[in-house]
C-alpha atoms as a PDB file:
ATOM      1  CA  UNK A   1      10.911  -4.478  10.460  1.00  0.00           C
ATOM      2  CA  UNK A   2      11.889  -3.362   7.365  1.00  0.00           C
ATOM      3  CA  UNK A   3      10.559  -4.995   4.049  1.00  0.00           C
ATOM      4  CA  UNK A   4      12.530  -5.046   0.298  1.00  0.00           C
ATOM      5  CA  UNK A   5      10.641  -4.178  -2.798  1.00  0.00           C
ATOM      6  CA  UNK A   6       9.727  -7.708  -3.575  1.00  0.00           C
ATOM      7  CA  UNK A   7       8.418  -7.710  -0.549  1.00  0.00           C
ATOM      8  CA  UNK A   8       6.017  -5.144  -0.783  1.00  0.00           C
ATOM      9  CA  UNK A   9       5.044  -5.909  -4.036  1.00  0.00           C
ATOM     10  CA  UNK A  10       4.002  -9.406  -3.232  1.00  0.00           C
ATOM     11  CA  UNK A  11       2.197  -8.034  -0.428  1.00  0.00           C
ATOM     12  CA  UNK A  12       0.261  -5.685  -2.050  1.00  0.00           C
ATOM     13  CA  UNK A  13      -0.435  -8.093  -5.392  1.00  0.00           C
ATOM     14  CA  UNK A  14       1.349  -5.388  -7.586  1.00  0.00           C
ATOM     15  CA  UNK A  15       5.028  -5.160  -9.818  1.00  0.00           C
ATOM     16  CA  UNK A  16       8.029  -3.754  -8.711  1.00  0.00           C
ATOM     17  CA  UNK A  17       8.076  -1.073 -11.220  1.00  0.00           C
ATOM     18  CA  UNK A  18       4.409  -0.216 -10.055  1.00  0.00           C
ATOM     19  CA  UNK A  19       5.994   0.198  -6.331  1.00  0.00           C
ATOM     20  CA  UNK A  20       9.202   2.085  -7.707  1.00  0.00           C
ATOM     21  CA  UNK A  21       6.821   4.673  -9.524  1.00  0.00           C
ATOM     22  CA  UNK A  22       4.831   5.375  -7.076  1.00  0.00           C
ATOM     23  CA  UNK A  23       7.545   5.725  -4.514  1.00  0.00           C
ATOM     24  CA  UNK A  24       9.746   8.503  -7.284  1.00  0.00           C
ATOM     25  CA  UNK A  25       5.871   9.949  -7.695  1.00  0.00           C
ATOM     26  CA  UNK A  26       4.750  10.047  -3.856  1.00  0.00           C
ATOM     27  CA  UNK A  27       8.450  11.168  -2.522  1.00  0.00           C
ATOM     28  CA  UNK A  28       6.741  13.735  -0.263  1.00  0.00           C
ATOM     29  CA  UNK A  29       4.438  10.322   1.395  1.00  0.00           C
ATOM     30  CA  UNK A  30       7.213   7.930   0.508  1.00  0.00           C
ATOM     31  CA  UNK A  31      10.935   7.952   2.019  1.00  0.00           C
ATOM     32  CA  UNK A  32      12.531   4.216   1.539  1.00  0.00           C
ATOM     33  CA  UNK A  33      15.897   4.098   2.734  1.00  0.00           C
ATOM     34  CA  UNK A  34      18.751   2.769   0.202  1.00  0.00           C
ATOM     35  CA  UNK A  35      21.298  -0.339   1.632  1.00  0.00           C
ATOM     36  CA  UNK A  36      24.285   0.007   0.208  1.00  0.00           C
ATOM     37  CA  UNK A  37      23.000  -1.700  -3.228  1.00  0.00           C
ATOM     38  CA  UNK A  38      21.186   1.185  -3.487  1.00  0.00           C
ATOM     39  CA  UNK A  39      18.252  -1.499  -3.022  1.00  0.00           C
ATOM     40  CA  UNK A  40      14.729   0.139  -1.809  1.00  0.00           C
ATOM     41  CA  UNK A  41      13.898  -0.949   1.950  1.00  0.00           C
ATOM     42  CA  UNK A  42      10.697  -0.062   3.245  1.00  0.00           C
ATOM     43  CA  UNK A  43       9.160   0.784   6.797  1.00  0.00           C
ATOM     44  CA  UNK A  44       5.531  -0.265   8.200  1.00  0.00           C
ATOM     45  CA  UNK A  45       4.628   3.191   7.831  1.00  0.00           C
ATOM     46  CA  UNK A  46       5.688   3.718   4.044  1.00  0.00           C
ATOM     47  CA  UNK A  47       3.993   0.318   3.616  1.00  0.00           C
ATOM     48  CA  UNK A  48       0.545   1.861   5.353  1.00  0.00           C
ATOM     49  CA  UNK A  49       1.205   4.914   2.577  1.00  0.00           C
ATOM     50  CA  UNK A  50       1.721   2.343  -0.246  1.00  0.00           C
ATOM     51  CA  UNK A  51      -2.048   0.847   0.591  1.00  0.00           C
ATOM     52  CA  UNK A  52      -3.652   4.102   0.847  1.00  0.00           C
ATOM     53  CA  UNK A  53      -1.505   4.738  -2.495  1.00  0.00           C
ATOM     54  CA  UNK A  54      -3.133   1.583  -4.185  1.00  0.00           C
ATOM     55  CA  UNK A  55      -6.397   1.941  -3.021  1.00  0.00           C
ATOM     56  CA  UNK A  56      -7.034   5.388  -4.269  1.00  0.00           C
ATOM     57  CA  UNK A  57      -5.670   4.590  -7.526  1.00  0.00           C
ATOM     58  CA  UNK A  58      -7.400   1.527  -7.991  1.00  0.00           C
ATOM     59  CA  UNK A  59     -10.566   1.308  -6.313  1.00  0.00           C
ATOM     60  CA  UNK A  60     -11.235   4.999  -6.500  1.00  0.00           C
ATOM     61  CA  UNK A  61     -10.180   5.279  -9.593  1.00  0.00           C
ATOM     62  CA  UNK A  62      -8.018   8.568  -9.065  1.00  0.00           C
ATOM     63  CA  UNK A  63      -5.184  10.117 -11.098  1.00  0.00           C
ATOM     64  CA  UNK A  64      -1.969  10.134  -9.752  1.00  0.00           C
ATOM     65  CA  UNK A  65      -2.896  13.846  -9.169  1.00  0.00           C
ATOM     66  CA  UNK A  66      -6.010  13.324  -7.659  1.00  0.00           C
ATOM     67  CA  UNK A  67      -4.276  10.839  -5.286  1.00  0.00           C
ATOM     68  CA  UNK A  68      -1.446  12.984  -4.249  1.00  0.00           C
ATOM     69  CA  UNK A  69      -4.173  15.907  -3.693  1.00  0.00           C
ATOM     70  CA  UNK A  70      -6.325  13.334  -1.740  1.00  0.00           C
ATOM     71  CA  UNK A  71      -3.308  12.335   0.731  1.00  0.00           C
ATOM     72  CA  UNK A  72      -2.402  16.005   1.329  1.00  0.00           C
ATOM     73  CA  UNK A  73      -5.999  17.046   2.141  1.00  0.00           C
ATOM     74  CA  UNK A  74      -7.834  14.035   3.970  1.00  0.00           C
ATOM     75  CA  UNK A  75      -5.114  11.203   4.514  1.00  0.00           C
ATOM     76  CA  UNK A  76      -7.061  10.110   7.721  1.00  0.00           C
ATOM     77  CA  UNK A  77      -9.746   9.489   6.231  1.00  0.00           C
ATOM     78  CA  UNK A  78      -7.935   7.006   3.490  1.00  0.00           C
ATOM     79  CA  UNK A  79      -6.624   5.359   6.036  1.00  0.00           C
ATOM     80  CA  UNK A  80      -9.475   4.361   7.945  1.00  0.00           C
ATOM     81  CA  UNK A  81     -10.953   3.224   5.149  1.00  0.00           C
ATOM     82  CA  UNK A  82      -7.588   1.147   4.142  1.00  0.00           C
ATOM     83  CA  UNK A  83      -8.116  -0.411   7.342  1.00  0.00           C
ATOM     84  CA  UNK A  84     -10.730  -1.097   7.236  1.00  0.00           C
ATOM     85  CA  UNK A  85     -10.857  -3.063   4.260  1.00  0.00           C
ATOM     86  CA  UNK A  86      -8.176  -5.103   5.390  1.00  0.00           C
ATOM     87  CA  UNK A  87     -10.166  -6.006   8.546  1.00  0.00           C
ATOM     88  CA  UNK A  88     -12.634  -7.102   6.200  1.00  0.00           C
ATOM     89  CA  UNK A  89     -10.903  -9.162   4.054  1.00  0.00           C
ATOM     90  CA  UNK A  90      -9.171 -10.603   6.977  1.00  0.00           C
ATOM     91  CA  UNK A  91     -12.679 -12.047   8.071  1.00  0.00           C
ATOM     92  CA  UNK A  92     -13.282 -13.020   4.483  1.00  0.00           C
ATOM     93  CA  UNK A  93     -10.399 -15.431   4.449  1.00  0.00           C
ATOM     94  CA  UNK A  94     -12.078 -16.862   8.116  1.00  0.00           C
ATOM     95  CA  UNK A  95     -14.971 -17.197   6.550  1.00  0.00           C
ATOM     96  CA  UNK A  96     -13.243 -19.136   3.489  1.00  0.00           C
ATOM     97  CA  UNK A  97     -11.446 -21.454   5.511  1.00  0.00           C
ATOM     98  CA  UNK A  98     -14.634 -22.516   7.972  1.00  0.00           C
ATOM     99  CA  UNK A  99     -16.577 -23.270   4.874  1.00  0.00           C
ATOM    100  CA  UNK A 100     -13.893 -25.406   3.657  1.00  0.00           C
ATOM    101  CA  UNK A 101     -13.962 -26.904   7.250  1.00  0.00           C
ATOM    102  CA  UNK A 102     -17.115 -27.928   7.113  1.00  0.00           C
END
């Protein structure tokens, strides 16, 4: 499936023009392909990229730099630890509605 830039930005709880930078900034991590708008659409995988992106930056804390060095050197890493977090909020949101269940 392939996902517009509204699209990922609501999914990841960021703006457009935060999604936009970071795909001109990460072009080596980041191919979207172009309709013929010239409108970003992007993949699963550049998605995946865009979380690791976002979580380095903002719950690591990392430069732009230090993220782009991060990916290059120890990307597997980042994303097990993406994924994980998502697995964990996932059960967080269970968790949320059973208590509201009760």
């Amino acid at each position: 499936m392939i996902y517009t830039m509204g699209e990922v930005a609501e999914m990841l709880g960021e703006n457009a023009s935060a999604i936009r930078y970071w795909s001109n900034y990460f072009e080596k991590f980041i191919k979207p392909q172009r309709n013929a708008k010239g409108n970003r659409l992007y993949h699963p995988e550049d998605i995946e990229t865009l979380k690791q992106i976002q979580y380095l930056l903002k719950n690591q804390g990392l430069t732009l730099e230090g993220t782009r060095q991060r990916l290059t050197e120890d990307r597997r890493t980042v994303d097990k630890r993406v994924k994980a977090i998502g697995i964990l909020k996932g059960i967080r949101e269970e968790l949320v509605e059973v208590r509201r269940a009760l």
